[in-house]
Protein backbone atom coordinates (compact mmCIF):
# COMPACT_ATOMS: atom_id res chain seq x y z
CA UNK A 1 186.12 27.60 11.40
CA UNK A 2 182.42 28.40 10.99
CA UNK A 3 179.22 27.91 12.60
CA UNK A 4 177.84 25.09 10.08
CA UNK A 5 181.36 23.08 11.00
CA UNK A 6 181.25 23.21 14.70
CA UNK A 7 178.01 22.22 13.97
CA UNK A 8 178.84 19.15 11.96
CA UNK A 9 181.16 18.11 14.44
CA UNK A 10 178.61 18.23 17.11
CA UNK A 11 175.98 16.55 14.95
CA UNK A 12 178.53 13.60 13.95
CA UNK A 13 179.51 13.48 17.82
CA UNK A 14 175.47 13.07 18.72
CA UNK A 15 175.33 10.22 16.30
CA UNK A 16 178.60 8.46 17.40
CA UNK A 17 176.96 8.30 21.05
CA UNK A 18 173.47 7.11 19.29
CA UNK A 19 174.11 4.57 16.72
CA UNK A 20 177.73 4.81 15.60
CA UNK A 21 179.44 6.47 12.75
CA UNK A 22 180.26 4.70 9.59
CA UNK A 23 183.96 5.09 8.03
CA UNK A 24 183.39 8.19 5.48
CA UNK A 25 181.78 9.58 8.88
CA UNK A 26 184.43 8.70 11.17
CA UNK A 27 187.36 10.11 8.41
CA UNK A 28 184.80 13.21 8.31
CA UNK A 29 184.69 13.75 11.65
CA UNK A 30 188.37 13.40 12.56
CA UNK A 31 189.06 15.71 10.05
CA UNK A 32 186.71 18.32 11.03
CA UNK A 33 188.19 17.74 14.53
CA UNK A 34 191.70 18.39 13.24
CA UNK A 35 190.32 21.26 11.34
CA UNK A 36 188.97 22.75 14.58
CA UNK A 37 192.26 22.29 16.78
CA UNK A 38 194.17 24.26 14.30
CA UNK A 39 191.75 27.13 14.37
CA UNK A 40 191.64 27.46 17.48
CA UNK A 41 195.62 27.01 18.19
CA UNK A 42 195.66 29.51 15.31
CA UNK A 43 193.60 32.15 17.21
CA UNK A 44 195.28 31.61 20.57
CA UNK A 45 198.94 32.09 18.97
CA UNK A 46 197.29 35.21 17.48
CA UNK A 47 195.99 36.63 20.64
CA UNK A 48 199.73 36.13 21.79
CA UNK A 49 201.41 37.83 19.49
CA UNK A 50 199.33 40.69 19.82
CA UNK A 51 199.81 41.40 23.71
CA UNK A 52 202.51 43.65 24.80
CA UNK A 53 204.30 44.12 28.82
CA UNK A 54 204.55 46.93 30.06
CA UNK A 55 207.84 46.50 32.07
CA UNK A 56 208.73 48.51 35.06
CA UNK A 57 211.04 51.30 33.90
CA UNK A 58 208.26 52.17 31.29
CA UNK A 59 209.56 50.44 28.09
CA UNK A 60 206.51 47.98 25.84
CA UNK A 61 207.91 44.78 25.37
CA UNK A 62 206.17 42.71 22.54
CA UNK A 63 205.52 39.16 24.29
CA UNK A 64 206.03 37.39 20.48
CA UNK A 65 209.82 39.01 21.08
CA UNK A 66 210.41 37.18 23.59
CA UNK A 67 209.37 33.70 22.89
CA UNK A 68 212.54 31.37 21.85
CA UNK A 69 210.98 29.73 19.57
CA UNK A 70 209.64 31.87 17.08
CA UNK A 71 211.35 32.29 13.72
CA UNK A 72 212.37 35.43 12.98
């Protein structure tokens, strides 16, 4: 997600509050918003994957090994 987006979802949010968005604006702006959820649940399930325990008898544990969920 860049800079000119987040910035189009602000602008469109600005207007909403103003004068109201029209349809194209309001399919526009709920897609930017989906858009923007994704990136950032994107870059929180990276930051995730990427931290490792250190567990008490020494050993690393990768925390994206133990999540149930994850396909392997």
């Amino acid at each position: 997600m860049d800079a000119a987006k987040i910035a189009r979802i602000n602008e469109l949010y600005h207007k909403s509050k103003a004068v109201g968005l029209t349809d194209a604006e309001k399919k526009e702006q709920q897609q930017l918003r989906q858009e923007y959820i994704f990136a950032v649940k994107n870059n929180l399930r990276n930051t995730l994957n990427n931290i490792d325990i250190k567990e008490k008898d020494g050993s690393i544990t990768r925390l994206q090994d133990l999540d149930p969920t994850r396909k392997a």
